[in-house]
PDB file of N, CA and C in Angstrom:
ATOM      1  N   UNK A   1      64.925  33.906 -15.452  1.00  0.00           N
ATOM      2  CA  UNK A   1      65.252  33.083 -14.302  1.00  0.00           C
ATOM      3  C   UNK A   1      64.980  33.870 -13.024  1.00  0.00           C
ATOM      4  N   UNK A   2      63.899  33.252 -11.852  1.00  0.00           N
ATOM      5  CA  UNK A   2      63.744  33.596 -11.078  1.00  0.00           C
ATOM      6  C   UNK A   2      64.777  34.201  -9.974  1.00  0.00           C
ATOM      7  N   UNK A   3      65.018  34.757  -9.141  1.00  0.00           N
ATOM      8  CA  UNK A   3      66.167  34.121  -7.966  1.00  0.00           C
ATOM      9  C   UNK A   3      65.917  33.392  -6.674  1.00  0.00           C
ATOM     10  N   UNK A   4      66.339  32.970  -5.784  1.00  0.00           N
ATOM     11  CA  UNK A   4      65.690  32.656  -5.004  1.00  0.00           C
ATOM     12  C   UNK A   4      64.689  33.041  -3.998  1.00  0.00           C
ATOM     13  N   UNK A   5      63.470  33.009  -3.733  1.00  0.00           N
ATOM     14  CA  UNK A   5      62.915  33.353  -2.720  1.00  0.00           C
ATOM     15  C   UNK A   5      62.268  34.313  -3.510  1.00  0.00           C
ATOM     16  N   UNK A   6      62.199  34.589  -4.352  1.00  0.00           N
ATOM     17  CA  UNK A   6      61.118  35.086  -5.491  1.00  0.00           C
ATOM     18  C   UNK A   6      59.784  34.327  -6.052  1.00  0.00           C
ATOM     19  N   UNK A   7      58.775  34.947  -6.045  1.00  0.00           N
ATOM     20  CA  UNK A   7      57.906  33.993  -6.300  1.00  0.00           C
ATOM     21  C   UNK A   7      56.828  34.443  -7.368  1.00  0.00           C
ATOM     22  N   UNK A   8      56.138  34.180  -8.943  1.00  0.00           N
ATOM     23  CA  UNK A   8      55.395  34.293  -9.558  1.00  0.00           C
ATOM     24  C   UNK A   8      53.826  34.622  -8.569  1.00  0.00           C
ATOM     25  N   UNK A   9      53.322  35.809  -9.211  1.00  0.00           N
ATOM     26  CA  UNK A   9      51.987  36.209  -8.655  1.00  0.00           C
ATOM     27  C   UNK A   9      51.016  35.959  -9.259  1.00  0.00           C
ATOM     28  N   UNK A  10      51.597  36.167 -10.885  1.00  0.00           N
ATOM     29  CA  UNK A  10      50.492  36.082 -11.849  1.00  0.00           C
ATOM     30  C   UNK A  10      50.036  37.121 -12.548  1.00  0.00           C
ATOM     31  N   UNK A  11      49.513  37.257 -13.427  1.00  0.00           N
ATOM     32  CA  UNK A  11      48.868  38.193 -14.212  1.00  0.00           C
ATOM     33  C   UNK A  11      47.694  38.834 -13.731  1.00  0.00           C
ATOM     34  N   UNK A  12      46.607  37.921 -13.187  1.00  0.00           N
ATOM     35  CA  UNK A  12      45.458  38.496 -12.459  1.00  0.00           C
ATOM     36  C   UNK A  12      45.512  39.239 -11.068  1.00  0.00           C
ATOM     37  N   UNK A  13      46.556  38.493 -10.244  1.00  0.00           N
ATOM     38  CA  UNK A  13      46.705  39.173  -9.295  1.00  0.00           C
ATOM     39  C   UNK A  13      47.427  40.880  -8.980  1.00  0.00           C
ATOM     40  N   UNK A  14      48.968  41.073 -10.077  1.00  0.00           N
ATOM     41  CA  UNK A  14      48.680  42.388 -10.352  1.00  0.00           C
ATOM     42  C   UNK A  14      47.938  42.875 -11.501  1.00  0.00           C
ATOM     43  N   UNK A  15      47.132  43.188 -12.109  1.00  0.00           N
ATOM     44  CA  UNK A  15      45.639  43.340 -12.345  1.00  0.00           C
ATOM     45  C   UNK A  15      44.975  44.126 -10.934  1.00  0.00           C
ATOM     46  N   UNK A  16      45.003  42.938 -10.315  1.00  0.00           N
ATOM     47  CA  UNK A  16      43.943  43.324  -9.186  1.00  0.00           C
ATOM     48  C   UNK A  16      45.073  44.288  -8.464  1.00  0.00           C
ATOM     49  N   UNK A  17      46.210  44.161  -8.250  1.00  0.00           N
ATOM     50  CA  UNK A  17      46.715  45.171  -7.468  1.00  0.00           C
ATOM     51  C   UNK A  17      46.650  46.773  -8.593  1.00  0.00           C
ATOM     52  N   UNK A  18      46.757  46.615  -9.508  1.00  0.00           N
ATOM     53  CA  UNK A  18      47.042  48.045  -9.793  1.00  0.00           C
ATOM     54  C   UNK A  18      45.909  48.809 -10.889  1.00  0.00           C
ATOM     55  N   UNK A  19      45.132  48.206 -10.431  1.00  0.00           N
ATOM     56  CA  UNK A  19      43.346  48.252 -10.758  1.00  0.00           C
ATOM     57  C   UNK A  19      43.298  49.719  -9.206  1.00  0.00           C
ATOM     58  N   UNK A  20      43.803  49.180  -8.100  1.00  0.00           N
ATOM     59  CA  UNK A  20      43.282  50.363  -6.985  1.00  0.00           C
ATOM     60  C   UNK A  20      43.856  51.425  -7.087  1.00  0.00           C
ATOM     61  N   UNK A  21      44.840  51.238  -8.129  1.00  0.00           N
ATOM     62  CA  UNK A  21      45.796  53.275  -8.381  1.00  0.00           C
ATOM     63  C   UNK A  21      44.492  53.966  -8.156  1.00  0.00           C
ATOM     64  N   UNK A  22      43.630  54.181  -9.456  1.00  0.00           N
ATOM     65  CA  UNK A  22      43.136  55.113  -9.258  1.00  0.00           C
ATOM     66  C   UNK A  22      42.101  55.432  -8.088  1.00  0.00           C
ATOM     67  N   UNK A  23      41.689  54.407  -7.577  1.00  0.00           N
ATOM     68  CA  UNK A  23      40.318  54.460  -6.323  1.00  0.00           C
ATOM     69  C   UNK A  23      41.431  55.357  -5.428  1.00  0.00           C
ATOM     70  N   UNK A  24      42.660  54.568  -5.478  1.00  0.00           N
ATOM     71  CA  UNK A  24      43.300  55.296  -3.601  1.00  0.00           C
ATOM     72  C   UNK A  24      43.879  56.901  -4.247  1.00  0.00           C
ATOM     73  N   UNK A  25      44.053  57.722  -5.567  1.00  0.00           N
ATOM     74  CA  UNK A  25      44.441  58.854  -6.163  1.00  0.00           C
ATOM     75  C   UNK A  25      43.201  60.009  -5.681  1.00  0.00           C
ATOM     76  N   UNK A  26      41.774  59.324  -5.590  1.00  0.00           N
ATOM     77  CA  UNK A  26      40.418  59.896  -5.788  1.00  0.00           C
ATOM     78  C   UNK A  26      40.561  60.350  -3.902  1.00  0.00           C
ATOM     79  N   UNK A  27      40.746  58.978  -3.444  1.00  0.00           N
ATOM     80  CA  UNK A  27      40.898  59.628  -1.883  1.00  0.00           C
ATOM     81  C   UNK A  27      41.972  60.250  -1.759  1.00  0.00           C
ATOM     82  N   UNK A  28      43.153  59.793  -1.887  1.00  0.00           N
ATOM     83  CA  UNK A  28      43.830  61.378  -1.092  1.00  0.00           C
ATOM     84  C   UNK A  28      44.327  62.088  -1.659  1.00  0.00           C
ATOM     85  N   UNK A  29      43.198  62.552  -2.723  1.00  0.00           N
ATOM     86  CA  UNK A  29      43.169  64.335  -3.595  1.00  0.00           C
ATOM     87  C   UNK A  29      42.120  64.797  -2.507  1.00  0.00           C
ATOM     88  N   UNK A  30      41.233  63.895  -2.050  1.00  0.00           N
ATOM     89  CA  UNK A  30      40.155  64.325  -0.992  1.00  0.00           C
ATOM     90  C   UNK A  30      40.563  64.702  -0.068  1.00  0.00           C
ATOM     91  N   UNK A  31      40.872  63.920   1.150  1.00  0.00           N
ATOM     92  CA  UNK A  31      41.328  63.838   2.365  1.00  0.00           C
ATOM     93  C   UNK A  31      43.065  64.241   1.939  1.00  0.00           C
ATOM     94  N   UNK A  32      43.575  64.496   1.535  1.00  0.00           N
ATOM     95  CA  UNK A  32      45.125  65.161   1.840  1.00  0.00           C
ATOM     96  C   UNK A  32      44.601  66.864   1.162  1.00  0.00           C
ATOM     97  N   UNK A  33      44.373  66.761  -0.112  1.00  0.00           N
ATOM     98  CA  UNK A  33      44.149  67.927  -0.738  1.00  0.00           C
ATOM     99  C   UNK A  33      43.012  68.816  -0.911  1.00  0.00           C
ATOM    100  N   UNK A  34      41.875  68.085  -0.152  1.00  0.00           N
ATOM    101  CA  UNK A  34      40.590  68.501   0.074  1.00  0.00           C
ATOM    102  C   UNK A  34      39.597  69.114  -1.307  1.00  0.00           C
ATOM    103  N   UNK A  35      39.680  68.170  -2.738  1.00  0.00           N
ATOM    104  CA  UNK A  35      39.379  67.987  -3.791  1.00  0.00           C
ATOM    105  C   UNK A  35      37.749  67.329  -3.696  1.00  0.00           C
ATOM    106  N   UNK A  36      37.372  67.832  -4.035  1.00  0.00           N
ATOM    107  CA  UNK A  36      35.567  67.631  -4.629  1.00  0.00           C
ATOM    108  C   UNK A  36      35.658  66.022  -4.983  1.00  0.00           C
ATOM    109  N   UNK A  37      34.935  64.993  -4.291  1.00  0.00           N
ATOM    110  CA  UNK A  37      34.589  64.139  -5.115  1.00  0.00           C
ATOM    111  C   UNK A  37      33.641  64.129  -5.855  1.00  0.00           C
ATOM    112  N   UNK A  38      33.508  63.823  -7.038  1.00  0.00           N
ATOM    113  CA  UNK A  38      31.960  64.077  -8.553  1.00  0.00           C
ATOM    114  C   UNK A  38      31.611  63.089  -8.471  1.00  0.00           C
ATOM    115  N   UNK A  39      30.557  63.208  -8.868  1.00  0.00           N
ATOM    116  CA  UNK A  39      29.447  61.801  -9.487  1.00  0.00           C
ATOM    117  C   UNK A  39      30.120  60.929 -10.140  1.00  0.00           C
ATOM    118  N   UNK A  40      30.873  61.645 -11.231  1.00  0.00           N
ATOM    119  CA  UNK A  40      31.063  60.707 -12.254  1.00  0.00           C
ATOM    120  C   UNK A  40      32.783  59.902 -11.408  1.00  0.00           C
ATOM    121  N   UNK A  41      32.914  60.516 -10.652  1.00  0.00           N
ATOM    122  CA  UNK A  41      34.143  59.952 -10.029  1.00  0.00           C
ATOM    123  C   UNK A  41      33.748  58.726  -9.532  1.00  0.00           C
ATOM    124  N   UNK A  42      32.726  58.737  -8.523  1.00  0.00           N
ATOM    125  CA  UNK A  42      32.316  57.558  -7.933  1.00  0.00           C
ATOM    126  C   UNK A  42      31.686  56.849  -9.204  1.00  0.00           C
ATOM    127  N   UNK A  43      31.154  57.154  -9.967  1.00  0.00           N
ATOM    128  CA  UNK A  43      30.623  56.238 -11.103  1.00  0.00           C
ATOM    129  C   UNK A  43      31.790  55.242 -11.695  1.00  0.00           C
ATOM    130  N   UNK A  44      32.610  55.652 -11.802  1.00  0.00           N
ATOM    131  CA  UNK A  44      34.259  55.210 -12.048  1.00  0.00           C
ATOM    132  C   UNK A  44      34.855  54.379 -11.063  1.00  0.00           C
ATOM    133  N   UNK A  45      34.782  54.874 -10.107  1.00  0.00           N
ATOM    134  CA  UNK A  45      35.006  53.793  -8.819  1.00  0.00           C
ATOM    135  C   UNK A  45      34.830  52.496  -8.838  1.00  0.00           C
ATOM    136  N   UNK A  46      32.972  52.454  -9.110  1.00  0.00           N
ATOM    137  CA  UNK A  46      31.855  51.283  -9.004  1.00  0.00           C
ATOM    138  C   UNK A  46      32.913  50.552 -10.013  1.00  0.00           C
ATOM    139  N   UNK A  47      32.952  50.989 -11.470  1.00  0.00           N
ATOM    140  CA  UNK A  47      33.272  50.409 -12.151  1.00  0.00           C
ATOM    141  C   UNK A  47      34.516  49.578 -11.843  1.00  0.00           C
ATOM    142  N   UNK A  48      35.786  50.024 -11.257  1.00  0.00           N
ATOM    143  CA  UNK A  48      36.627  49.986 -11.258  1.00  0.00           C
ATOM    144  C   UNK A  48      36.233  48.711 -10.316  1.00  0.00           C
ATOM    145  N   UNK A  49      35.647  49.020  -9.359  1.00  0.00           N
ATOM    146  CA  UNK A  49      35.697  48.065  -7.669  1.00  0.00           C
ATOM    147  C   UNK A  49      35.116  46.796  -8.586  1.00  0.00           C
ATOM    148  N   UNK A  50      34.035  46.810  -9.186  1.00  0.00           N
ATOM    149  CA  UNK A  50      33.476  45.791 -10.125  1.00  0.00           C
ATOM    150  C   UNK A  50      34.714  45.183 -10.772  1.00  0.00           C
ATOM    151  N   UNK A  51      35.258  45.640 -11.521  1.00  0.00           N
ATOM    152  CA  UNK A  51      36.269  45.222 -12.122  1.00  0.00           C
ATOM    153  C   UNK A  51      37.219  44.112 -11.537  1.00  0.00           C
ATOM    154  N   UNK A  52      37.684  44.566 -10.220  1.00  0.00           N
ATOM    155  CA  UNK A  52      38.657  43.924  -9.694  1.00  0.00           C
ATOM    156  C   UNK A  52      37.604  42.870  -8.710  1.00  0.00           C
ATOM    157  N   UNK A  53      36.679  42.793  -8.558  1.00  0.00           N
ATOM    158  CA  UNK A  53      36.023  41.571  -7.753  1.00  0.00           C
ATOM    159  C   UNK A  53      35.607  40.853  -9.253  1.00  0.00           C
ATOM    160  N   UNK A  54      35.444  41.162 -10.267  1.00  0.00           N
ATOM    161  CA  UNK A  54      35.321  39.815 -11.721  1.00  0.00           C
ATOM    162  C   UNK A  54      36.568  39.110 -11.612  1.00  0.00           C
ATOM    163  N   UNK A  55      37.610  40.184 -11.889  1.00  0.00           N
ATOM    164  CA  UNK A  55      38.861  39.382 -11.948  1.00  0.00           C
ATOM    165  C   UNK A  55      39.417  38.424 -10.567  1.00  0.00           C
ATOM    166  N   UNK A  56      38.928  38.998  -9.611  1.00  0.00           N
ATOM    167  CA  UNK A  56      39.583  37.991  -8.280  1.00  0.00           C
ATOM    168  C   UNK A  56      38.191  36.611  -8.558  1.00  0.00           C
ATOM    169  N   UNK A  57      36.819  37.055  -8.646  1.00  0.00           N
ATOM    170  CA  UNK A  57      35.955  35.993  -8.803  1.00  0.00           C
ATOM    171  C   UNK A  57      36.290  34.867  -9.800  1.00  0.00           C
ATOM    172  N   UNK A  58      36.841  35.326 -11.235  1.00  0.00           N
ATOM    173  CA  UNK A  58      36.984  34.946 -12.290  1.00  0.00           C
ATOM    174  C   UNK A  58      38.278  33.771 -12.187  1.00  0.00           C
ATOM    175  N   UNK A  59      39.095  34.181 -11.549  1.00  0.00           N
ATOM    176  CA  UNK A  59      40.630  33.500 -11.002  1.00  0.00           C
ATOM    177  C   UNK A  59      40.240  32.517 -10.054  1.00  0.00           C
ATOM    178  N   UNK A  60      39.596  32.540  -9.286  1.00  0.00           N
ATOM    179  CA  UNK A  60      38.919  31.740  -7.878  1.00  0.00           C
ATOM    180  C   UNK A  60      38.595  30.386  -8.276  1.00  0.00           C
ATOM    181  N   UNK A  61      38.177  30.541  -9.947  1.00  0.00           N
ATOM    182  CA  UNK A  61      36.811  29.120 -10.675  1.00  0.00           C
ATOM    183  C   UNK A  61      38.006  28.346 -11.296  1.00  0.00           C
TER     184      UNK A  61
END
């Protein structure tokens, strides 16, 4: 049971929110801790950023 003024988001939508943990972990190991970004980091990224524009595209139809 809900309470009031609570409201269902959905399954896809956190998805899409906690799909960006790791993108925003990659920046500020960078910019706070001044950590190397790798290839394969950003390769991971793509994936990730891909990921969460299927699922917001996919929800949209």
């Amino acid at each position: 049971m809900m309470s009031a003024g609570m409201k269902s988001i959905g399954s896809n939508n956190i998805a899409i929110i906690t799909s960006i943990g790791p993108v925003s972990t990659i920046l500020q190991a960078h910019f706070i801790l001044g950590e190397p970004i790798l290839g394969l980091q950003l390769a991971g990224t793509a994936l990730v950023i891909i990921g969460v524009l299927l699922i917001g595209w996919r929800s949209a139809n």
